[in-house]
C-alpha atoms as a PDB file:
ATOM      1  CA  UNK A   1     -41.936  34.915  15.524  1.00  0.00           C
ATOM      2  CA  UNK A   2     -38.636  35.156  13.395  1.00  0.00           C
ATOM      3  CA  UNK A   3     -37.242  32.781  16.198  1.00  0.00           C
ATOM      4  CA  UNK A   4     -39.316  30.305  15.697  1.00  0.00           C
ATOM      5  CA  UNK A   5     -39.272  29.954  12.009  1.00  0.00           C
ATOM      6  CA  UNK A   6     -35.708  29.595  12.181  1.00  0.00           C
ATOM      7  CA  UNK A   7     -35.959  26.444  14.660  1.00  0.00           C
ATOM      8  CA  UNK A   8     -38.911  25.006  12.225  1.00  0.00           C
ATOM      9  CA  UNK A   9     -36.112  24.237   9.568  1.00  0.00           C
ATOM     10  CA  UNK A  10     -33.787  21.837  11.636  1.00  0.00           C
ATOM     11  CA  UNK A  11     -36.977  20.330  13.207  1.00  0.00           C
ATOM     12  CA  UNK A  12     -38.234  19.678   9.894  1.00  0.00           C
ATOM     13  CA  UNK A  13     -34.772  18.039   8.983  1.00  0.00           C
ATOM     14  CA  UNK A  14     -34.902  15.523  11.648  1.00  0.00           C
ATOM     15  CA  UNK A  15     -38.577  14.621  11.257  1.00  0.00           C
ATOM     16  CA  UNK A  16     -37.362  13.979   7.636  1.00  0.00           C
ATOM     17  CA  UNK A  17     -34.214  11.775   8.496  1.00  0.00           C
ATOM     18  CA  UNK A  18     -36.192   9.743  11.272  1.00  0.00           C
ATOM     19  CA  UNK A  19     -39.361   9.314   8.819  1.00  0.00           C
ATOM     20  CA  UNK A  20     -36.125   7.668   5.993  1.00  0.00           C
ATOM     21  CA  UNK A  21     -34.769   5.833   8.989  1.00  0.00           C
ATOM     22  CA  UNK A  22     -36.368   1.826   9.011  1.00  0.00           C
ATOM     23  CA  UNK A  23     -38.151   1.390  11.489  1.00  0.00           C
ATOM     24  CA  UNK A  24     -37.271  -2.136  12.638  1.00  0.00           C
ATOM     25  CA  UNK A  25     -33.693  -3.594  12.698  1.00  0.00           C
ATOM     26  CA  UNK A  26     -32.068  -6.561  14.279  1.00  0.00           C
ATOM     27  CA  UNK A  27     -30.152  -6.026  17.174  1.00  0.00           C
ATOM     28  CA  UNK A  28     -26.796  -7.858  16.823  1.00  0.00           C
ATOM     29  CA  UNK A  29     -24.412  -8.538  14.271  1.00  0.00           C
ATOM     30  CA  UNK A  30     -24.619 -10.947  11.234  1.00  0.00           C
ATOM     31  CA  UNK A  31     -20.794 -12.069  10.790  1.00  0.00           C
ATOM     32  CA  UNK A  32     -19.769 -13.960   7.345  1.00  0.00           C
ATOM     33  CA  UNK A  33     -16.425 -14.581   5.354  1.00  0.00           C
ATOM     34  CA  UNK A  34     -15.720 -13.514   1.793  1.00  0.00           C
ATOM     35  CA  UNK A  35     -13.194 -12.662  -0.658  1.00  0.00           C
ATOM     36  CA  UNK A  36     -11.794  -9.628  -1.571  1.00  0.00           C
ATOM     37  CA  UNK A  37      -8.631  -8.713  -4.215  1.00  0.00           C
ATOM     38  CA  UNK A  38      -8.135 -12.412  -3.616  1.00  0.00           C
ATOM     39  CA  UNK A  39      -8.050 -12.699  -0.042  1.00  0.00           C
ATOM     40  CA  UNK A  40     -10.207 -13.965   2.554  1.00  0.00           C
ATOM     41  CA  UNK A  41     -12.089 -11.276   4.662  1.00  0.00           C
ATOM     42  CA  UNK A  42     -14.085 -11.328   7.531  1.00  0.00           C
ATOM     43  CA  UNK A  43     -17.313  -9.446   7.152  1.00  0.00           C
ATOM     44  CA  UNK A  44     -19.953  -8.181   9.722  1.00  0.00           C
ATOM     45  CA  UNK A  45     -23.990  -6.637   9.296  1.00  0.00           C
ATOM     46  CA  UNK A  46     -24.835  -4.856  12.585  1.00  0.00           C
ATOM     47  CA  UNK A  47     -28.093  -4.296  13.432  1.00  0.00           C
ATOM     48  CA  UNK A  48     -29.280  -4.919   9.993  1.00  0.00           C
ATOM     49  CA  UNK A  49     -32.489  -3.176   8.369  1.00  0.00           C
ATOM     50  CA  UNK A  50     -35.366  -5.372   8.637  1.00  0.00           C
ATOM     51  CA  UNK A  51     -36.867  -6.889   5.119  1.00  0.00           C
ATOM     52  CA  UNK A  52     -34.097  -4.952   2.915  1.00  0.00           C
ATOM     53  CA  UNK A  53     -32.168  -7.737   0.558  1.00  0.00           C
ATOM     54  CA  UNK A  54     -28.442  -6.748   1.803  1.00  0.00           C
ATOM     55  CA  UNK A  55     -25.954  -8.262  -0.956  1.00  0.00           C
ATOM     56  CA  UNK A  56     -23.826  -9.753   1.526  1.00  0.00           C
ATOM     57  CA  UNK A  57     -20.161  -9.676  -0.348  1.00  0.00           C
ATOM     58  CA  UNK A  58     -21.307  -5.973  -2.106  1.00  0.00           C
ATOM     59  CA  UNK A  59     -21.957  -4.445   1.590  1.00  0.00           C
ATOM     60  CA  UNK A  60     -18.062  -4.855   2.192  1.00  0.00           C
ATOM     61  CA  UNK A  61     -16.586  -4.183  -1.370  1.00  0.00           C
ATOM     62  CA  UNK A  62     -15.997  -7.972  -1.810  1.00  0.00           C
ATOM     63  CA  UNK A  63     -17.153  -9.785  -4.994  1.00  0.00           C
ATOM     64  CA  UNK A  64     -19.545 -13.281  -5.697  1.00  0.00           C
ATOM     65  CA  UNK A  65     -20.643 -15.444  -2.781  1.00  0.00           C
ATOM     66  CA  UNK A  66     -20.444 -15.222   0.840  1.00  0.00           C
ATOM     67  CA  UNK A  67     -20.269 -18.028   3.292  1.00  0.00           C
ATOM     68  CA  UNK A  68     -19.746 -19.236   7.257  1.00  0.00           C
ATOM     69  CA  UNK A  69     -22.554 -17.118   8.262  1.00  0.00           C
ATOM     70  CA  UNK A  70     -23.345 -16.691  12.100  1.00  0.00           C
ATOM     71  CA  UNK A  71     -26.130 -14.987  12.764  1.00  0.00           C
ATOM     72  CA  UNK A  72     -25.926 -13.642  16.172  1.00  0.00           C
ATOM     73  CA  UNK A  73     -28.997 -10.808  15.624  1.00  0.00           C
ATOM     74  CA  UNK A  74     -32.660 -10.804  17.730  1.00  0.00           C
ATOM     75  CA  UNK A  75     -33.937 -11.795  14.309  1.00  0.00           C
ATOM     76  CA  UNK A  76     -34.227 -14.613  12.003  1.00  0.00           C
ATOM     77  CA  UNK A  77     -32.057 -14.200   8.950  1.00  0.00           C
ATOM     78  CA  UNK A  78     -32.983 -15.705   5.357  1.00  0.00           C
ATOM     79  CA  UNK A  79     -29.761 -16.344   2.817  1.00  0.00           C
ATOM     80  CA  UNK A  80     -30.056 -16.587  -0.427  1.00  0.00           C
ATOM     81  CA  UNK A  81     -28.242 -17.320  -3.711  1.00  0.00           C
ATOM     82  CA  UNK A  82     -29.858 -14.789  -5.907  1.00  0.00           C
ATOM     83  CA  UNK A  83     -29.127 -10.668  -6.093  1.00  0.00           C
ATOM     84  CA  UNK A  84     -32.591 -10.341  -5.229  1.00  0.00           C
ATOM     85  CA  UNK A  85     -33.312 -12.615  -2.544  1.00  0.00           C
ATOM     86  CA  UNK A  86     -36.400 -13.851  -4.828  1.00  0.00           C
ATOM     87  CA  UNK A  87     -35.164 -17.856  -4.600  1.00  0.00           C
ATOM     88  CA  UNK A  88     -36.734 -19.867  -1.680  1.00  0.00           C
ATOM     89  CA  UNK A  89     -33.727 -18.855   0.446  1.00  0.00           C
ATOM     90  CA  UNK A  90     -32.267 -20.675   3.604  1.00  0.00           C
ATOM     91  CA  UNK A  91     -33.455 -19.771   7.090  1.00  0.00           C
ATOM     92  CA  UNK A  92     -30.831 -18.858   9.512  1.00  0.00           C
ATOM     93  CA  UNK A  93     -32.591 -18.533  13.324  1.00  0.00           C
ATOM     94  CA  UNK A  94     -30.684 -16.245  15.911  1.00  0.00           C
ATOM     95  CA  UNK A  95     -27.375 -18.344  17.302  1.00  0.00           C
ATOM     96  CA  UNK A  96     -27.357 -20.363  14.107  1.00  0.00           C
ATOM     97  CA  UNK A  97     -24.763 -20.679  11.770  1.00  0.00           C
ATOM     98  CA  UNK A  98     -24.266 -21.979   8.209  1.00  0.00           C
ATOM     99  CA  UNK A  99     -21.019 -23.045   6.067  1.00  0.00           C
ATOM    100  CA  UNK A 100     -23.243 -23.177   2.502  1.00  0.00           C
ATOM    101  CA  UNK A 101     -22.353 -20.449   0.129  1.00  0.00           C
ATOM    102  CA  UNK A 102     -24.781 -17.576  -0.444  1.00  0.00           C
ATOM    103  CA  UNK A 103     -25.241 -14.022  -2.092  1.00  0.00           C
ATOM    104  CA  UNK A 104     -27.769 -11.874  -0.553  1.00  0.00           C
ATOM    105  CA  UNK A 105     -29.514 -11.897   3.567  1.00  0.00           C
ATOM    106  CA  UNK A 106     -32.957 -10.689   4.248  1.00  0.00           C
ATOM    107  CA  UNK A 107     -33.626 -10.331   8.115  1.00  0.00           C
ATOM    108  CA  UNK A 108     -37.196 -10.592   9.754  1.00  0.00           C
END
């Protein structure tokens, strides 16, 4: 008995980080430039979450707008200029890229 309580508490751990975990992502990466403390940076997504707004600049402590997005995921990608990809957004299919500025990405 006193062996199997102690294995219930790590079970119960996992079954708590998978349940947090999303359950769909793209498979690939979603590659972009930015800048950061003035310079131009290269910036990558891999295997982004599925229908989470992902400020694009934010994700790799950059600053304002992203742009000369490739999006080389299984998924379609949607930019957009506002923090909280509510505007009508751009759609970015798998393969596609775009040179037009933008803030945030939703994927799926």
């Amino acid at each position: 008995m006193r062996l199997a309580h102690h294995a219930a508490a790590p079970l119960a751990a996992l079954l708590i980080l998978a349940a947090s975990q999303p359950a769909e992502a793209a498979r690939g990466a979603f590659t972009f430039r930015f800048t950061a403390a003035g310079q131009s940076r290269a910036g990558a997504l891999d295997n982004p979450a599925d229908g989470v707004c992902i400020d694009a600049t934010a994700s790799m402590g950059g600053f304002g707008r992203a742009r000369a997005a490739r999006n080389t995921t299984d998924r379609t990608a949607t930019l957009h200029m506002s923090i909280d990809c509510e505007d009508d957004g751009v759609v970015l299919r798998p393969g596609a890229r775009r040179s037009a500025e933008f803030k945030t990405v939703r994927f799926g």
